[in-house]
Protein backbone atom coordinates (compact mmCIF):
# COMPACT_ATOMS: atom_id res chain seq x y z
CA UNK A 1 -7.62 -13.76 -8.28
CA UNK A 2 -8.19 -10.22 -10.10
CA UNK A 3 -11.77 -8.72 -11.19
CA UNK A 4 -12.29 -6.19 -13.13
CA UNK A 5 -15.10 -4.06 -11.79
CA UNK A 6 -17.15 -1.60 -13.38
CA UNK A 7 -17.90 1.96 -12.01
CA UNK A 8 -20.98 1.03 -9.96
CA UNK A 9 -18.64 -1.62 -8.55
CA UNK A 10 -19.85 -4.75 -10.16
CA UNK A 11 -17.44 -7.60 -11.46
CA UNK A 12 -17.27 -7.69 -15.30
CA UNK A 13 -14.14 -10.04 -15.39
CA UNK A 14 -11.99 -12.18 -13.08
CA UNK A 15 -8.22 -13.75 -13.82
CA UNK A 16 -7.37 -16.79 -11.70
CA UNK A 17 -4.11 -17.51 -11.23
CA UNK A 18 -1.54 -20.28 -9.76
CA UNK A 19 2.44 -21.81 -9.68
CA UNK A 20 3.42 -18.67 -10.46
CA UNK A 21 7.02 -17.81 -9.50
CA UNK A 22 6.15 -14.03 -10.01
CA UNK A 23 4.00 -11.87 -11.58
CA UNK A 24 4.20 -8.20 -13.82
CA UNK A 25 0.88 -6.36 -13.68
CA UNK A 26 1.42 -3.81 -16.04
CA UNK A 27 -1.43 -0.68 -16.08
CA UNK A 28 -2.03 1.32 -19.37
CA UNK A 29 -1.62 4.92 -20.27
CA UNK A 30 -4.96 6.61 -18.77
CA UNK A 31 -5.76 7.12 -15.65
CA UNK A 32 -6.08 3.78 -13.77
CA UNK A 33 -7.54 2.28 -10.51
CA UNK A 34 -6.14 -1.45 -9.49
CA UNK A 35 -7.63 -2.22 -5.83
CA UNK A 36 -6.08 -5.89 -4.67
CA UNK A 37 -7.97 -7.43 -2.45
CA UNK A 38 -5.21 -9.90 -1.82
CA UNK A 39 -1.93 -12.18 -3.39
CA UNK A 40 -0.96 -15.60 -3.46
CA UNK A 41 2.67 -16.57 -1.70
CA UNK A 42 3.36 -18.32 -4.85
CA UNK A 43 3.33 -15.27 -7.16
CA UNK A 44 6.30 -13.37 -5.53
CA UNK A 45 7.23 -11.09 -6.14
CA UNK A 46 4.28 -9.07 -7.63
CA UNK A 47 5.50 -6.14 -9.81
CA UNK A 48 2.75 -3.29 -10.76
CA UNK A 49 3.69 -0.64 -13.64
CA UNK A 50 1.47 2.07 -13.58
CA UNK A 51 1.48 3.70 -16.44
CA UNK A 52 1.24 7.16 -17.51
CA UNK A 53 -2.18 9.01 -16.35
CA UNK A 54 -2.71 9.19 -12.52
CA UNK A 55 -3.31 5.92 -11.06
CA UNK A 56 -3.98 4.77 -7.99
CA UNK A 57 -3.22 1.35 -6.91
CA UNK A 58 -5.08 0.23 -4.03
CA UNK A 59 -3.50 -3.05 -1.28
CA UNK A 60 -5.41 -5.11 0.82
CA UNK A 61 -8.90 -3.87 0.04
CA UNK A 62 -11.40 -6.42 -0.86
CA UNK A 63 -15.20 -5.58 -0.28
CA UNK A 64 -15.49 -4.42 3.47
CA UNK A 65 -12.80 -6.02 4.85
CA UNK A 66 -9.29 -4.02 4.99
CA UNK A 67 -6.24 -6.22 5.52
CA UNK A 68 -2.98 -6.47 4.09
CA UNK A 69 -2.63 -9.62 6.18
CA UNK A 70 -4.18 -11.52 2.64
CA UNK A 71 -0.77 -9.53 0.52
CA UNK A 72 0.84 -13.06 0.24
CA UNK A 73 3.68 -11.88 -1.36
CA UNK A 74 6.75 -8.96 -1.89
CA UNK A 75 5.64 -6.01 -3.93
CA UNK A 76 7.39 -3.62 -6.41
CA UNK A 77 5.16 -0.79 -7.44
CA UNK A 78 6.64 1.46 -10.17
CA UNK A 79 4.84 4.74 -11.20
CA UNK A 80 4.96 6.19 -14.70
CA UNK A 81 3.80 9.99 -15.88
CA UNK A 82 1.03 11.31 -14.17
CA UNK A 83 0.46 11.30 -10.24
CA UNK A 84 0.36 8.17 -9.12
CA UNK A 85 -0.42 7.09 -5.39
CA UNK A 86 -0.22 3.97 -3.40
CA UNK A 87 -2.94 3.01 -1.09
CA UNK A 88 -1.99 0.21 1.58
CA UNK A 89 -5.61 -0.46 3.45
CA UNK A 90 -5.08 -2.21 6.79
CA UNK A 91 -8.36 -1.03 9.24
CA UNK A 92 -9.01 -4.57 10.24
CA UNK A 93 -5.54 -5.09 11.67
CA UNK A 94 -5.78 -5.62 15.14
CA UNK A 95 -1.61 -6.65 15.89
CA UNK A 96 0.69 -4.39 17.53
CA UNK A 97 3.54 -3.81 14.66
CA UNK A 98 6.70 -1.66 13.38
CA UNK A 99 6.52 -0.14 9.87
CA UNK A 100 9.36 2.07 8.70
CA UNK A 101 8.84 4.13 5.98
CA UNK A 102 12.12 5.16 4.52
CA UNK A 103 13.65 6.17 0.98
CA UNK A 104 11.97 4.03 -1.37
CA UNK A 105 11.10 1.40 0.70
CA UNK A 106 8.34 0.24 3.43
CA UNK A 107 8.94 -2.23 5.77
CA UNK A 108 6.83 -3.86 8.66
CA UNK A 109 3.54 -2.90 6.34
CA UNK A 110 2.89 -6.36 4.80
CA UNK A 111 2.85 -10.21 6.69
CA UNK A 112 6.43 -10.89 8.33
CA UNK A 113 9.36 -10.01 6.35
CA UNK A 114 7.61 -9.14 3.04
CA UNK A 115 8.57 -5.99 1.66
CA UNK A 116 7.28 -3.18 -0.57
CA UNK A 117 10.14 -1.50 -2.97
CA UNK A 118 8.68 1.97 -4.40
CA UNK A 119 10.01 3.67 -7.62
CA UNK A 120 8.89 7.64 -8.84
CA UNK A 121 5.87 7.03 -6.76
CA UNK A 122 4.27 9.99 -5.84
CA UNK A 123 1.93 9.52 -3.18
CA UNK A 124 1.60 6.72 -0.29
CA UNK A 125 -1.39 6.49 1.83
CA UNK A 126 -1.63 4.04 4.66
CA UNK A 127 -4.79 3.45 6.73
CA UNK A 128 -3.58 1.39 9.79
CA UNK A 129 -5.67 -0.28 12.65
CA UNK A 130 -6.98 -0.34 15.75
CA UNK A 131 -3.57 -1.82 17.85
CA UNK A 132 -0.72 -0.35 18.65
CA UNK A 133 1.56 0.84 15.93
CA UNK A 134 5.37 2.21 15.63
CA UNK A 135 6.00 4.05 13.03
CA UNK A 136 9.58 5.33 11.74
CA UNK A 137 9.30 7.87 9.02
CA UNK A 138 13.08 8.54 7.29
CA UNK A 139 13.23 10.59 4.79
CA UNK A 140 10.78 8.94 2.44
CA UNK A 141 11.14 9.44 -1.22
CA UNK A 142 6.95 10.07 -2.33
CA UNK A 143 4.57 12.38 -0.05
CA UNK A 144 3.11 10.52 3.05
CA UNK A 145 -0.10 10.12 4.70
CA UNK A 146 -0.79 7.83 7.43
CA UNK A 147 -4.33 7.12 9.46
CA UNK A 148 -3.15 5.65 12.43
CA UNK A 149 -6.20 3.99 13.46
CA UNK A 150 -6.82 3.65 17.01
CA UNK A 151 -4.62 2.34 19.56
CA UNK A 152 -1.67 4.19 21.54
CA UNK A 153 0.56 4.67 18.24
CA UNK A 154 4.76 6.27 18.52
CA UNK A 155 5.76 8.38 15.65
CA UNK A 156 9.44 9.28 15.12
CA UNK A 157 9.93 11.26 12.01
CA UNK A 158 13.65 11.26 11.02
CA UNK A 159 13.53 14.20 8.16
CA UNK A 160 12.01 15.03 4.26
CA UNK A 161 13.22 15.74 1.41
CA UNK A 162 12.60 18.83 0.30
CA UNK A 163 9.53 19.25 -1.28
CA UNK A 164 8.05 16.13 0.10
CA UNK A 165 4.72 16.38 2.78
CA UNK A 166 4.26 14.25 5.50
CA UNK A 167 -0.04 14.16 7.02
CA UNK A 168 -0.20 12.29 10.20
CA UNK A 169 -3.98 11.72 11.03
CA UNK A 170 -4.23 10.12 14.51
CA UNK A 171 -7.49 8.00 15.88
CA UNK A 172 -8.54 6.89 19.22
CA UNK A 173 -5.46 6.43 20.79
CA UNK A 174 -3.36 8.63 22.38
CA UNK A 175 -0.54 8.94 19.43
CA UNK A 176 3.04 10.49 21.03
């Protein structure tokens, strides 16, 4: 299910949807905000265009809860003009787990062995939870910023590409 909220947050429209054996979501030429609260397994993949304008398309943020455990299904997320970031909201995870952020992919992120393929993104932010994580950081192919959460978190960052910023905001754990 989409809805379309307004900007005091209210729904003004909602698209059900099922038997789907994938689905384009394609944004429009302004600036754009998408937040998905969560997919169905039986629309994978799930493509997003973005657009021109800068967008931001939010993942597993649906009221107060933040959990890409409820991203049911692959993603493709490709970015038009404008600067366009990638938010992946995951507070409320409380599993140990190993994301890899590498080239234009992300791995590890979404439920077991779903993936997220990135093209001429620009920005990926990733707000992680409160158990362990590993993350592996290779050369990624968009600017980075992670919020580890809390939990005793490993970082191994294997190189940029020039130009390209990596922000590494620890939490409560002891991050090494």
């Amino acid at each position: 299910r989409f809805e379309m909220l307004d900007a005091s947050g209210l729904v003004q429209a909602g698209i059900a949807y099922t038997g789907f054996d994938g689905m384009d979501v394609l944004l429009g030429d302004a600036a754009d905000e998408l937040i998905v609260g969560s997919l169905r397994a039986y629309a994978d993949p799930v493509a997003f265009t973005l657009g021109g304008g800068d967008d931001l398309l939010g993942l597993g943020l649906e009221g107060s809860a933040s959990r890409l455990a409820a991203i049911g299904s692959a993603v493709a997320v490709f970015a038009g003009n404008g600067h366009d970031t990638v938010a992946f909201h995951d507070a409320d995870n409380a599993s140990v787990r190993s994301v890899t952020f590498s080239g234009s992919t992300i791995s590890g992120l979404l439920p077991a062995g779903l993936s997220v393929q990135l093209g001429f993104v620009e920005q990926i932010n990733a707000y992680l939870g409160v158990a362990r994580d590993y993350l592996t950081i290779t050369v990624p192919g968009w600017d980075l910023r992670v919020d580890t959460g809390g939990g005793d978190d490993q970082i191994t960052v294997n190189g940029l590409e020039p130009g390209r910023t990596v922000q590494l905001l620890g939490g409560a754990g002891n991050e090494t």
